[in-house]
C-alpha atoms as a PDB file:
ATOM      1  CA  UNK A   1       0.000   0.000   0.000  1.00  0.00           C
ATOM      2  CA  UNK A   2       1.443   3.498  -0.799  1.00  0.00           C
ATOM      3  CA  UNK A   3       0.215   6.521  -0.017  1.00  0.00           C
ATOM      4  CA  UNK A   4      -1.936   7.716   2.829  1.00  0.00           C
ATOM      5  CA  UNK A   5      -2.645   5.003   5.050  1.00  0.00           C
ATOM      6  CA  UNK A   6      -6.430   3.344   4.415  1.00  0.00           C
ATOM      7  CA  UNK A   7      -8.855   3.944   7.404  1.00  0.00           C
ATOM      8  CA  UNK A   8     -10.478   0.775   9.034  1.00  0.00           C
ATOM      9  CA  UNK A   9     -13.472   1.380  10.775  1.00  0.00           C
ATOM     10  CA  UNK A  10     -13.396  -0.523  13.537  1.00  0.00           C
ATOM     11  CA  UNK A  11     -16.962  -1.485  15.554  1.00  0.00           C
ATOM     12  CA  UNK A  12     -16.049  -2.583  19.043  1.00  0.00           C
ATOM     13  CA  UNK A  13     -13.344  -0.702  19.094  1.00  0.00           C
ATOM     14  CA  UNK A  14     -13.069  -0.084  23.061  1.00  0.00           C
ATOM     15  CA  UNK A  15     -13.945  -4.039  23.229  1.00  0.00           C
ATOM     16  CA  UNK A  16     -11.845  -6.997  23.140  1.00  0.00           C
ATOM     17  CA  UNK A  17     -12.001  -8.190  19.485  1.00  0.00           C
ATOM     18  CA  UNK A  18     -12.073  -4.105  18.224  1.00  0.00           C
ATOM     19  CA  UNK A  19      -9.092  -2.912  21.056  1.00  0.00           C
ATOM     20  CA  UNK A  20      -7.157  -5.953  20.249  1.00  0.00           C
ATOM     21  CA  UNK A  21      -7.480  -4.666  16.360  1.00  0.00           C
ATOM     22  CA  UNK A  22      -6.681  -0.906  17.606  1.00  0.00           C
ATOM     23  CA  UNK A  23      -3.599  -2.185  19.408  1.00  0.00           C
ATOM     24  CA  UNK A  24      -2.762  -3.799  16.285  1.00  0.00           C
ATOM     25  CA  UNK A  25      -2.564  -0.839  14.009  1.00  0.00           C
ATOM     26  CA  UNK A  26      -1.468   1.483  16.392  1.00  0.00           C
ATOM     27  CA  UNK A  27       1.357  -0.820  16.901  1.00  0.00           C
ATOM     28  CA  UNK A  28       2.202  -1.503  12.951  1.00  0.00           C
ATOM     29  CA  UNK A  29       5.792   0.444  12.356  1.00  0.00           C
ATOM     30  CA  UNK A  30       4.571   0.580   8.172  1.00  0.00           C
ATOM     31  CA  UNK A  31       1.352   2.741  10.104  1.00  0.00           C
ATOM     32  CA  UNK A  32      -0.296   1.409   6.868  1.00  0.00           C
ATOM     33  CA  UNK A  33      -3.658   2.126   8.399  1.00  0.00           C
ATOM     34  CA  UNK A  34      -5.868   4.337  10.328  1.00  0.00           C
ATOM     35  CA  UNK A  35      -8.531   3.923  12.613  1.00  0.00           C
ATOM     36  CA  UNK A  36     -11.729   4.725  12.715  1.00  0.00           C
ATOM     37  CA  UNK A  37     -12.585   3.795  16.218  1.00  0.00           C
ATOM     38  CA  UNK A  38     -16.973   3.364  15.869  1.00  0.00           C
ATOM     39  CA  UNK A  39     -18.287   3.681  19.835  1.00  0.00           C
ATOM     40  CA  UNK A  40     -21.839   5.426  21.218  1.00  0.00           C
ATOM     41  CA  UNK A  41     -20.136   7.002  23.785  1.00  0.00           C
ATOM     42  CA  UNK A  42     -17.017   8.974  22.102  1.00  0.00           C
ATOM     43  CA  UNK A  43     -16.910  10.824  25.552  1.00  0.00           C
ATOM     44  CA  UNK A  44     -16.579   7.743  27.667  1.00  0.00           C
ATOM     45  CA  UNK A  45     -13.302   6.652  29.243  1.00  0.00           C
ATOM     46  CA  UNK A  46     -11.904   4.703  26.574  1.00  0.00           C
ATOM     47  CA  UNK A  47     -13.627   6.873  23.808  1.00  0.00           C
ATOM     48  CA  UNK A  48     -11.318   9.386  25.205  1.00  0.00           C
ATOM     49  CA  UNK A  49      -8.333   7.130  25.480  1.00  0.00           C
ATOM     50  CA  UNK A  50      -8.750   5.844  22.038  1.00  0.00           C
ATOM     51  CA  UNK A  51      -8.626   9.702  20.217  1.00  0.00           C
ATOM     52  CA  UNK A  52      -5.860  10.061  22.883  1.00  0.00           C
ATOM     53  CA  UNK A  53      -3.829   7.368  21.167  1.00  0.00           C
ATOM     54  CA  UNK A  54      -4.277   8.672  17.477  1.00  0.00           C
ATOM     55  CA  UNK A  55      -7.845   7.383  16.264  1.00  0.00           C
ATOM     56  CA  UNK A  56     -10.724   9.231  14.888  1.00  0.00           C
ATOM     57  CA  UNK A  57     -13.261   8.138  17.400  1.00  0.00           C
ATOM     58  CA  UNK A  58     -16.820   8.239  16.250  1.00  0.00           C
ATOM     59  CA  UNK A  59     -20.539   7.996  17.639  1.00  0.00           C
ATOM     60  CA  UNK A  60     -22.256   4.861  16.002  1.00  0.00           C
ATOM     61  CA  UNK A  61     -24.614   2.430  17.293  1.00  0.00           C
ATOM     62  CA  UNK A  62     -25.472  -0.946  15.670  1.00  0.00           C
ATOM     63  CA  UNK A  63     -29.101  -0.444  15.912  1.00  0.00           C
ATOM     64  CA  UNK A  64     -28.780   2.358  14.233  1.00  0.00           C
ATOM     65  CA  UNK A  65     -28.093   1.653  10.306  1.00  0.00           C
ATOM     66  CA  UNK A  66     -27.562   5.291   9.210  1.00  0.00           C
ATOM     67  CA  UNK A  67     -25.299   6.407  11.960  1.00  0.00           C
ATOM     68  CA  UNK A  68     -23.493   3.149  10.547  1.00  0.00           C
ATOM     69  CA  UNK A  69     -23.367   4.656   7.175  1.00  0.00           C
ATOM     70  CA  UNK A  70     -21.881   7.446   7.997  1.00  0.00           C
ATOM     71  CA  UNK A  71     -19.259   6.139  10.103  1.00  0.00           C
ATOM     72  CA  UNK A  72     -18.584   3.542   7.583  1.00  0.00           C
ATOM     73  CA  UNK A  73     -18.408   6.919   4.506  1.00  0.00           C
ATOM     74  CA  UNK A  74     -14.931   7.127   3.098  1.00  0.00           C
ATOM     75  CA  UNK A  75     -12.899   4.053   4.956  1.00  0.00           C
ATOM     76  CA  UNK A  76     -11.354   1.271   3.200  1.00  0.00           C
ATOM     77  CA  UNK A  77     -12.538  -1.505   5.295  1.00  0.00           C
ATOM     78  CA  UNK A  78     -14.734  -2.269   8.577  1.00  0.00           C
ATOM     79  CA  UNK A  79     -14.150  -4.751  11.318  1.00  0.00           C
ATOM     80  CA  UNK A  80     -17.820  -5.735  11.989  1.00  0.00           C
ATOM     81  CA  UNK A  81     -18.710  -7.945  15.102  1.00  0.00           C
ATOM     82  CA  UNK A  82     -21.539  -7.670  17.608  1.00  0.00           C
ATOM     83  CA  UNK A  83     -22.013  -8.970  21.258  1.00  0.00           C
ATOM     84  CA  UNK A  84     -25.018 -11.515  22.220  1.00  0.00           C
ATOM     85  CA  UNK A  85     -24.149 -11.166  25.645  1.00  0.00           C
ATOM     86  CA  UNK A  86     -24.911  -7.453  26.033  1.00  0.00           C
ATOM     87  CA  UNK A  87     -28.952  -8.608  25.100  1.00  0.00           C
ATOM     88  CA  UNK A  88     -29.148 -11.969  24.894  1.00  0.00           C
ATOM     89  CA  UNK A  89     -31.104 -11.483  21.480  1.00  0.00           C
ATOM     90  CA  UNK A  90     -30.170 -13.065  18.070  1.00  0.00           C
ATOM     91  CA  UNK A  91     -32.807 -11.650  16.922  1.00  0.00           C
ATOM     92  CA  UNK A  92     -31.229  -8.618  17.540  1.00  0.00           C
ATOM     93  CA  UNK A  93     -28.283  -9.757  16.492  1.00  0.00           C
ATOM     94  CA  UNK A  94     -29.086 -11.037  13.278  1.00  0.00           C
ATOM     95  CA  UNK A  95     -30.565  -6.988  12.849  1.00  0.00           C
ATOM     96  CA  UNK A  96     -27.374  -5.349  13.726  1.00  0.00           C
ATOM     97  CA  UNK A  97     -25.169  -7.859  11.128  1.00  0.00           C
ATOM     98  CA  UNK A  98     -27.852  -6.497   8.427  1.00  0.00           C
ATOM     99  CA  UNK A  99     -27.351  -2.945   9.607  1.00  0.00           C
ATOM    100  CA  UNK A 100     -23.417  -2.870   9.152  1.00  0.00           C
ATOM    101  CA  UNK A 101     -23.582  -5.344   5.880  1.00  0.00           C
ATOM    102  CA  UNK A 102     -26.097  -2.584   4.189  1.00  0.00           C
ATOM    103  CA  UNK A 103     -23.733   0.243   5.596  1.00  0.00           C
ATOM    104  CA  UNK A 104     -20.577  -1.463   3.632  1.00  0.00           C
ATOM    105  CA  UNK A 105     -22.687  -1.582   0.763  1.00  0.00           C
ATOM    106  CA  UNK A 106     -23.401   2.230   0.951  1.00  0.00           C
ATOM    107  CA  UNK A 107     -20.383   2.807   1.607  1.00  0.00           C
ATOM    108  CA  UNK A 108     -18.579   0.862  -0.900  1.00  0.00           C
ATOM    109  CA  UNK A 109     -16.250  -0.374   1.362  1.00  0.00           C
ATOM    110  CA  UNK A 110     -12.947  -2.886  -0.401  1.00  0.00           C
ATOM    111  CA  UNK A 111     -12.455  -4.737   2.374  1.00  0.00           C
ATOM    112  CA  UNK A 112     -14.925  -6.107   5.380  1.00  0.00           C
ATOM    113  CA  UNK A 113     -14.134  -8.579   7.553  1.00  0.00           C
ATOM    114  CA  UNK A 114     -17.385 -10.112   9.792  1.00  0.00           C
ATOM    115  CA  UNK A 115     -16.312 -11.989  13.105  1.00  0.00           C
ATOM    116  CA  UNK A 116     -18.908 -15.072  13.202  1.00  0.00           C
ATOM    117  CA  UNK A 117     -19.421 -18.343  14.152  1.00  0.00           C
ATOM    118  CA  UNK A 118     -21.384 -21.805  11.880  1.00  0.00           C
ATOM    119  CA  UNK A 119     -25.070 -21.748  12.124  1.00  0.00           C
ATOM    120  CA  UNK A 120     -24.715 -25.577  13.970  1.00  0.00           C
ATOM    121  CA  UNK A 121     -28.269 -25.987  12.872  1.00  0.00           C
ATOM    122  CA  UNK A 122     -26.680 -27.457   9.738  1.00  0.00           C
ATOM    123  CA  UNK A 123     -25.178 -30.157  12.034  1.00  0.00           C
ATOM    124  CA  UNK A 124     -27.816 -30.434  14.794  1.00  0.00           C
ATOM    125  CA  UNK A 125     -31.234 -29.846  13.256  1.00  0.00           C
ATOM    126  CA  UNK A 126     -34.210 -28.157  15.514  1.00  0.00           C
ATOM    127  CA  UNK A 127     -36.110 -31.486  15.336  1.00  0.00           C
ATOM    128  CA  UNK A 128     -32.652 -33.272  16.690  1.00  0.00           C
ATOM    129  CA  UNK A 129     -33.416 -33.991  20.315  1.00  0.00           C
ATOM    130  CA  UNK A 130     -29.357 -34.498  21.656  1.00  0.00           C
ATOM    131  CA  UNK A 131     -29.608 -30.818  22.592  1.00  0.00           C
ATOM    132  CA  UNK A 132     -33.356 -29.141  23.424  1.00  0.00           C
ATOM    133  CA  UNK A 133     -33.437 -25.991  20.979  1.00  0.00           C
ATOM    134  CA  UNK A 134     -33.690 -22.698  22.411  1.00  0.00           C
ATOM    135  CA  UNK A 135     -36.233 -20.011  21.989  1.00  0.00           C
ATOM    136  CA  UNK A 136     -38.137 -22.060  19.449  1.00  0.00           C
ATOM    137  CA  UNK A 137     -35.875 -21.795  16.458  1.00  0.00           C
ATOM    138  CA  UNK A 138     -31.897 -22.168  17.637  1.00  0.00           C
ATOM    139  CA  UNK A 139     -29.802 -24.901  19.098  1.00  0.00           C
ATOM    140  CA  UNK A 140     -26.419 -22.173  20.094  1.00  0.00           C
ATOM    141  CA  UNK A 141     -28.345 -18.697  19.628  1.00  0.00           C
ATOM    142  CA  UNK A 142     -24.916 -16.903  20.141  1.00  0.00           C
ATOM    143  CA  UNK A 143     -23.868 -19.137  17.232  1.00  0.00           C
ATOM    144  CA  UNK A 144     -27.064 -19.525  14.852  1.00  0.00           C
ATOM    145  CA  UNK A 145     -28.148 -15.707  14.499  1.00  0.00           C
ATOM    146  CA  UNK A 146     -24.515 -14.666  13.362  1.00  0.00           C
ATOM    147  CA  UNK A 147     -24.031 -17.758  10.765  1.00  0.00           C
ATOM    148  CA  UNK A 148     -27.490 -16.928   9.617  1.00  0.00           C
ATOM    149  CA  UNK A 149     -26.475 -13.294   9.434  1.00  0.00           C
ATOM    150  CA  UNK A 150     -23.739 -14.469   6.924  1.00  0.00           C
ATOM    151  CA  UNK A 151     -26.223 -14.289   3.879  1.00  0.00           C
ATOM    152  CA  UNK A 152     -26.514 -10.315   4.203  1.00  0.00           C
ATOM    153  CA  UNK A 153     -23.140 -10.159   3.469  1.00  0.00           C
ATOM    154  CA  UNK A 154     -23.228 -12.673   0.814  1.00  0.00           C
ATOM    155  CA  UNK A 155     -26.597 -11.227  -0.659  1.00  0.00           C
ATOM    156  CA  UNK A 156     -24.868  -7.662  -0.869  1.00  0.00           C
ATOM    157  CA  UNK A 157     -21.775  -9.397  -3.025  1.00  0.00           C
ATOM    158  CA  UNK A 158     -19.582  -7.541  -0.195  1.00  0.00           C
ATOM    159  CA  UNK A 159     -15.937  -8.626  -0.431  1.00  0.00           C
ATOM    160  CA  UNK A 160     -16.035  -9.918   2.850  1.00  0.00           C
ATOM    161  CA  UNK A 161     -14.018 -12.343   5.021  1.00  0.00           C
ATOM    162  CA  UNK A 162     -15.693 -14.513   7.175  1.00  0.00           C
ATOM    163  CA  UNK A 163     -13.919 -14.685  10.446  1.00  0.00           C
ATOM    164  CA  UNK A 164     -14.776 -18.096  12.514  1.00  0.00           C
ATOM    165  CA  UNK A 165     -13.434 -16.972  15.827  1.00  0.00           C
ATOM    166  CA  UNK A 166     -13.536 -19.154  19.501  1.00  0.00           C
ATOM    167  CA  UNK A 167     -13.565 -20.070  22.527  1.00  0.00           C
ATOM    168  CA  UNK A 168     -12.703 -17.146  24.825  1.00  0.00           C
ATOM    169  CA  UNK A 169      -9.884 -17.613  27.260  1.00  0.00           C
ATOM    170  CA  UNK A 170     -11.018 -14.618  28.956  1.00  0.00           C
ATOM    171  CA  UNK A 171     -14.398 -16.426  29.928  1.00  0.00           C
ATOM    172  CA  UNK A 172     -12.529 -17.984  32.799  1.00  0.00           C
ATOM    173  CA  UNK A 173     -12.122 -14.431  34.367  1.00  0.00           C
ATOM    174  CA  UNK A 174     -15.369 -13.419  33.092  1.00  0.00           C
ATOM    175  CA  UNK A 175     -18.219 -15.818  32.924  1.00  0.00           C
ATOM    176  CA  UNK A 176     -17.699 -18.159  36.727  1.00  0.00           C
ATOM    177  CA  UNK A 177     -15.825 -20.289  34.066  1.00  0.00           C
ATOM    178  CA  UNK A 178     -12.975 -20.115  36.371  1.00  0.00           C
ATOM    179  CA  UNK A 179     -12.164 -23.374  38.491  1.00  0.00           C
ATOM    180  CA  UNK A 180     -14.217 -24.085  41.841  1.00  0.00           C
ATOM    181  CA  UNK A 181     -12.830 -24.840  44.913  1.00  0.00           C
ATOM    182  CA  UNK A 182     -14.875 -27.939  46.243  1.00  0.00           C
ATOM    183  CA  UNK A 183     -15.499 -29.166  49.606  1.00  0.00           C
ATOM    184  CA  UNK A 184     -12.324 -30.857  49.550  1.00  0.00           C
ATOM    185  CA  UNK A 185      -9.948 -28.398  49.404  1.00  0.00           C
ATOM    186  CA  UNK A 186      -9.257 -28.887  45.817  1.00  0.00           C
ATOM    187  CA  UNK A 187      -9.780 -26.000  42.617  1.00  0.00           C
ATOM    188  CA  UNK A 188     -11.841 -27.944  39.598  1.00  0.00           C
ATOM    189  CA  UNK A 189     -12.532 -26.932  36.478  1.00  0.00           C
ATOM    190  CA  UNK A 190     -15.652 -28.469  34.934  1.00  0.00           C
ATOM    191  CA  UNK A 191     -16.515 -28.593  31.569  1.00  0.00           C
ATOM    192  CA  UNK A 192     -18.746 -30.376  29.405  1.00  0.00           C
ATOM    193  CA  UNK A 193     -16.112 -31.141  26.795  1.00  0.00           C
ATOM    194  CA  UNK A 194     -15.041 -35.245  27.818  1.00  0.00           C
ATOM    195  CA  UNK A 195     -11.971 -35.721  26.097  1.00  0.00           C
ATOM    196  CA  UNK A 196     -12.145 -33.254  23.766  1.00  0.00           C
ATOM    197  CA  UNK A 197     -10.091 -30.345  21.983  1.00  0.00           C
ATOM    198  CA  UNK A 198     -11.322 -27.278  23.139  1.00  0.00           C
ATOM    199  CA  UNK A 199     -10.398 -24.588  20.357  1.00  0.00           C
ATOM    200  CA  UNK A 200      -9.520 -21.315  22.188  1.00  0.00           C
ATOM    201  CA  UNK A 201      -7.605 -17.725  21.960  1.00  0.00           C
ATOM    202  CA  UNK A 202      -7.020 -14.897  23.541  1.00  0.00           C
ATOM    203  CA  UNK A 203      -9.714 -12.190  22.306  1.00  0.00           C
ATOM    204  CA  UNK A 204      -7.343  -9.950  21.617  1.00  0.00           C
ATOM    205  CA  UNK A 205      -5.850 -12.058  19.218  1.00  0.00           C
ATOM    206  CA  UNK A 206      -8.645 -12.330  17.232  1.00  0.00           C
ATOM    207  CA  UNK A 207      -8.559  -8.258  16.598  1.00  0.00           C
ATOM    208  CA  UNK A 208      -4.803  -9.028  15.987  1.00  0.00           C
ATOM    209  CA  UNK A 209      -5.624 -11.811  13.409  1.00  0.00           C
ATOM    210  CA  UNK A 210      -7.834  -9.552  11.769  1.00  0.00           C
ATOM    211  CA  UNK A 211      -5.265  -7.240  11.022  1.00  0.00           C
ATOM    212  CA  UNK A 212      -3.512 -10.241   9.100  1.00  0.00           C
ATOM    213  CA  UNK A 213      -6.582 -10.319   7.406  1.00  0.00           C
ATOM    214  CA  UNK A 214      -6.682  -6.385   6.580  1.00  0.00           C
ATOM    215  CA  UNK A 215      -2.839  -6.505   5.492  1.00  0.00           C
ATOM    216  CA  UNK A 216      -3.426  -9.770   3.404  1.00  0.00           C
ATOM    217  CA  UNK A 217      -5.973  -7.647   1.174  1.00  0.00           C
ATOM    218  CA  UNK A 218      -7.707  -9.327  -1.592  1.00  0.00           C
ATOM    219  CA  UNK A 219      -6.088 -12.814  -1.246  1.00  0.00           C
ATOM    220  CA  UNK A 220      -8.494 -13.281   1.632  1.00  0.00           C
ATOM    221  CA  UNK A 221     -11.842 -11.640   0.293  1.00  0.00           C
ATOM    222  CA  UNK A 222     -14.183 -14.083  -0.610  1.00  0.00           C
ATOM    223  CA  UNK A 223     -12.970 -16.437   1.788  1.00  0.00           C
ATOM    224  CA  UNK A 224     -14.076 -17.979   5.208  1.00  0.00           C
ATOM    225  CA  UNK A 225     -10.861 -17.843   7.898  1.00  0.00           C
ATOM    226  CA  UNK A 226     -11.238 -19.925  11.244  1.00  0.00           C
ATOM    227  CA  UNK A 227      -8.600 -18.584  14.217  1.00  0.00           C
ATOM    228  CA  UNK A 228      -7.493 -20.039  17.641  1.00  0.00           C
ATOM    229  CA  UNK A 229      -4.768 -20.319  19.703  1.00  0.00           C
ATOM    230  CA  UNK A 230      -4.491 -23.598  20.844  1.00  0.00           C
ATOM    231  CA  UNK A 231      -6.674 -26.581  21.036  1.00  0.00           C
ATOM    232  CA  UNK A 232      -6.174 -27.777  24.314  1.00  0.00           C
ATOM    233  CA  UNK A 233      -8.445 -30.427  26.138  1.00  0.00           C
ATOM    234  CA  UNK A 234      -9.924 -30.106  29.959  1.00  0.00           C
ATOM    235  CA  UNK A 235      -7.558 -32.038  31.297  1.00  0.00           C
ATOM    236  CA  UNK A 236      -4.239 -29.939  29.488  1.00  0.00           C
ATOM    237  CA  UNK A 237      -5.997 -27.133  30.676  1.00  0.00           C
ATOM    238  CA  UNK A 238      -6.465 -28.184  34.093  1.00  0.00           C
ATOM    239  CA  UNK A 239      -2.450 -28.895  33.962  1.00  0.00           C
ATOM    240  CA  UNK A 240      -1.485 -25.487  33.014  1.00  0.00           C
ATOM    241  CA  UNK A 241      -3.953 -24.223  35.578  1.00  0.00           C
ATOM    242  CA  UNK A 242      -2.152 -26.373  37.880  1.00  0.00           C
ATOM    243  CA  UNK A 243       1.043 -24.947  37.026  1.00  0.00           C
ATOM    244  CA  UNK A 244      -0.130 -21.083  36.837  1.00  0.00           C
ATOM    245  CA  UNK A 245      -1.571 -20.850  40.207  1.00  0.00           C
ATOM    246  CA  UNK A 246       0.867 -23.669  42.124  1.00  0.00           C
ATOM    247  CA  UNK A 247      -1.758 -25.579  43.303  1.00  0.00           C
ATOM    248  CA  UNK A 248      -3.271 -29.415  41.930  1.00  0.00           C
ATOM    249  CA  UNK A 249      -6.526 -27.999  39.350  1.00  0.00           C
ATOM    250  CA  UNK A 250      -8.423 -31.001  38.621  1.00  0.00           C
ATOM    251  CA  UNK A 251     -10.458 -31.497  35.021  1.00  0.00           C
ATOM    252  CA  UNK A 252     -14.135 -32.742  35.850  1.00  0.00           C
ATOM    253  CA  UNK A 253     -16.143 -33.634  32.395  1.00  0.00           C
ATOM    254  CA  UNK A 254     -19.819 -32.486  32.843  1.00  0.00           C
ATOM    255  CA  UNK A 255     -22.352 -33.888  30.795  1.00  0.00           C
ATOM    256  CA  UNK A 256     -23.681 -31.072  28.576  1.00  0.00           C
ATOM    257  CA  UNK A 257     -27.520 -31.140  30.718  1.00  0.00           C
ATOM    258  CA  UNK A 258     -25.937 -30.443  33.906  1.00  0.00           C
ATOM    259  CA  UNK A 259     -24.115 -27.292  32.684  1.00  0.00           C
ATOM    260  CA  UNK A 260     -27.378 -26.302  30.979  1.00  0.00           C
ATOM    261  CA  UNK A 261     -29.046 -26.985  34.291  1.00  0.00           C
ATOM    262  CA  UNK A 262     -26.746 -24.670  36.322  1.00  0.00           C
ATOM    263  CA  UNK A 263     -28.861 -21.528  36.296  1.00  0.00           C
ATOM    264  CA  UNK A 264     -27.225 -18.575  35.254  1.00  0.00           C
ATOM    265  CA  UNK A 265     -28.176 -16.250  32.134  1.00  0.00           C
ATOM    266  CA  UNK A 266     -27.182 -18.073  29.206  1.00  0.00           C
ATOM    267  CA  UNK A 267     -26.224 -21.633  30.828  1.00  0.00           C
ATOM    268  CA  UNK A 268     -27.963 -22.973  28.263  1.00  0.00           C
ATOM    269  CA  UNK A 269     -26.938 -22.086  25.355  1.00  0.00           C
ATOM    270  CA  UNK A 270     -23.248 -22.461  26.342  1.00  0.00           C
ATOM    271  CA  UNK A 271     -23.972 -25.734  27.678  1.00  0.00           C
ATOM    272  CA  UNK A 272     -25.067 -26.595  23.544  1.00  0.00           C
ATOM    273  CA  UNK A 273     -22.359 -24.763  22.466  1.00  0.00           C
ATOM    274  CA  UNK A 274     -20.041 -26.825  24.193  1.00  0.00           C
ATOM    275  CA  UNK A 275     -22.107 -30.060  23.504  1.00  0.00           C
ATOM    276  CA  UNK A 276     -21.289 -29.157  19.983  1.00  0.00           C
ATOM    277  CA  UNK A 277     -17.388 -28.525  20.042  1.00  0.00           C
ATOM    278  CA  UNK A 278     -17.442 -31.703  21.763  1.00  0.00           C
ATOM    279  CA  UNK A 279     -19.404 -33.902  19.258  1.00  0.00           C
ATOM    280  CA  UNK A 280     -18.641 -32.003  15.696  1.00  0.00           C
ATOM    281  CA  UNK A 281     -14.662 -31.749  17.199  1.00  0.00           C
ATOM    282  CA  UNK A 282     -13.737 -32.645  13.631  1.00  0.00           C
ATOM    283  CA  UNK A 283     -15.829 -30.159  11.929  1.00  0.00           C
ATOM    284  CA  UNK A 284     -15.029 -27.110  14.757  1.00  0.00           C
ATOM    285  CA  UNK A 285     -11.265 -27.976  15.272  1.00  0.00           C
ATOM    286  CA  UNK A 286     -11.047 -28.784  11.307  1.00  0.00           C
ATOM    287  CA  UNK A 287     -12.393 -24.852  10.428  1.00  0.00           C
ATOM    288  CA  UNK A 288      -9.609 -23.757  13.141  1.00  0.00           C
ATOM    289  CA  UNK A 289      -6.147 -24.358  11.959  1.00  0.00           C
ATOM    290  CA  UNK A 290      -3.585 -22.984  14.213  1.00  0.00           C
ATOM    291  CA  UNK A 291      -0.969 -22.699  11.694  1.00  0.00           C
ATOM    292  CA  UNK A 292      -3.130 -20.236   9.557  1.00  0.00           C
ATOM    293  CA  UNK A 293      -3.562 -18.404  12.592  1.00  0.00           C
ATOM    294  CA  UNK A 294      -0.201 -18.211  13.205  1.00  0.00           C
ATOM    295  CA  UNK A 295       0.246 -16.833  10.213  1.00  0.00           C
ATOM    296  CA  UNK A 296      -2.184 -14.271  10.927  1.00  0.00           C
ATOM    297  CA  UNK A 297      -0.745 -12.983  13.874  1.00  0.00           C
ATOM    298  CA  UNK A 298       2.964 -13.978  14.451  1.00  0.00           C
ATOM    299  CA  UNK A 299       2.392 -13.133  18.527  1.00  0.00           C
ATOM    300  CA  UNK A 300      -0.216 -15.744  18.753  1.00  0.00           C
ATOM    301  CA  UNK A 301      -0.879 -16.647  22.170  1.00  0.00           C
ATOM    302  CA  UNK A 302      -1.132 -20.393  23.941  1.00  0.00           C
ATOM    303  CA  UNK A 303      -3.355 -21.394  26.878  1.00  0.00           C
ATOM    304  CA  UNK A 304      -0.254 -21.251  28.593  1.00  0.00           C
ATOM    305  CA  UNK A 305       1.348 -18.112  27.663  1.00  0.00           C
ATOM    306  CA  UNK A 306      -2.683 -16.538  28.251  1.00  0.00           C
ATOM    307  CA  UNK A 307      -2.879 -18.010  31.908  1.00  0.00           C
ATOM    308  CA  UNK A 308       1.538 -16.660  32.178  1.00  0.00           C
ATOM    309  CA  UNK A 309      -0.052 -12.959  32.134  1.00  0.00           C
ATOM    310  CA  UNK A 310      -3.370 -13.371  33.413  1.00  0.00           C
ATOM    311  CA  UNK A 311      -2.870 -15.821  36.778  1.00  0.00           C
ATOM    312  CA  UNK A 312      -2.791 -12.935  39.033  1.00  0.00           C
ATOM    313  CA  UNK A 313      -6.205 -11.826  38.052  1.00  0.00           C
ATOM    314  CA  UNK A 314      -7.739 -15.073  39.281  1.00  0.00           C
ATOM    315  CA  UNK A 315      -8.977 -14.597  42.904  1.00  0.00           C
ATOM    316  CA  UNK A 316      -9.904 -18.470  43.992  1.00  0.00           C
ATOM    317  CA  UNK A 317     -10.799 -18.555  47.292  1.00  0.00           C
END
């Protein structure tokens, strides 16, 4: 690229997938983009810290398609990725992918790459009873509504990538993923995963991958990209928990019902999300290569090197 640099607009900017992005280009020595840093609060904390550290920091809000247009006017490309968890509705969800995928198109944007996940409808069917489906039409909502949303990207002819991200390592801070001290003395971590490969990254790798994807250009439009760090079982997780905190972590498989039986918002859905990792490991692990993600991001983060910077935030009682 020559000239001035190309402006990414970046939604999600002050969150984890979007600041990992920002760090990214801020910390590219070729500077061969700027950002665009899309947030509805420019005045808030990190709207603040973001123009602070050399981005145009504007007011956008996914519900809100023309605000998205004009955020989207005039930039290159557009990091597009949305968050079930703030309102637990794909519905919603599904309406804010349509909203950005229309703004590209207004825009005429080169370059859009859409963090998403499979619709695993295609491998678990709502008349399938291993899992129950969820609010009447999904099996993983968190999952479903964005691979649905795919089509309004396709539908546009967008040059878009398709980002399959995963598992976030940061759910162990975040979620009550983190291991449980039992009655016994002993911290264990229980997931509903048997034996299986658990793909996972760091979620600010995934912004950092996507800045692979940005600098690759054209080689990757058209094309569907699936990122982790490492795919590490319970038990290898357990181990470098074990070693992390310098205590014994035990690895307790779950069956899937009991995690969806545990109570808390979104239990489950998780509890089919991890149902499926665990059964379609081929499929999920297969879409995930960590070599291509390597190649991505050269800093690439393991489970290990993750839980090396992040121990100290665990507070296990």
């Amino acid at each position: 690229m020559s000239g001035q640099p190309r402006i990414i607009a970046v939604v999600g900017a002050t969150g984890a997938q979007g600041g990992g992005l920002v760090s990214a280009i801020l910390d590219d020595p070729e500077q061969r983009f700027r950002i665009r840093a899309l947030t509805r609060d420019p005045a808030s904390d990190k709207g603040v810290a973001l123009a602070e550290a050399g981005a145009e920091v504007v007011r956008a809000d996914l519900d809100d398609g023309e605000s998205l247009a004009r955020a989207f006017a005039g930039a290159y490309g557009a990091y597009c990725v949305t968050n079930y968890w703030e309102h637990f509705s794909p519905e919603r969800e599904y309406t804010q992918a349509r909203n950005m995928a229309e703004a590209a198109r207004t825009a005429g944007l080169q370059h859009v790459v859409w963090s998403t996940f499979e619709d695993t409808r295609r491998w678990v069917p709502l008349d399938d009873d291993r899992m129950p489906t969820l609010m009447g039409k999904y099996k993983v909502p968190h999952f479903d509504a964005k691979g649905e949303a795919n089509r309004e990207f396709l539908d546009r002819d967008l040059p878009v990538t398709f980002l399959f991200t995963s598992f976030y390592w940061e759910n162990f801070l975040y979620l009550g993923m983190e291991p449980q001290r039992g009655e016994d003395g002993v911290l264990t971590l229980a997931l509903p995963m048997g034996d299986r490969p658990l793909p996972g990254i760091s979620s600010g790798d995934i912004g950092r991958c996507a800045f692979g994807l940005f600098t690759g250009g054209r080689q990757y439009v058209g094309k569907t990209v699936g990122i982790a760090g490492e795919h590490p079982t319970g038990a290898q997780m357990a181990a470098a928990f074990s070693e992390a905190l310098g205590e014994i972590v035990r690895y307790v498989a779950m069956e899937p019902a009991a995690y969806r039986g545990l109570g808390f918002p979104g239990a489950d859905d998780l509890g089919n999300m991890f149902q499926v990792y665990r059964d379609f490991e081929k499929e999920v692990c297969g879409a995930r290569s960590l070599e291509v993600s390597r190649s991505l991001n050269p800093e690439l983060q393991t489970f290990e090197q993750w839980l090396g910077k992040n121990k100290d935030k665990f507070s296990l009682e």
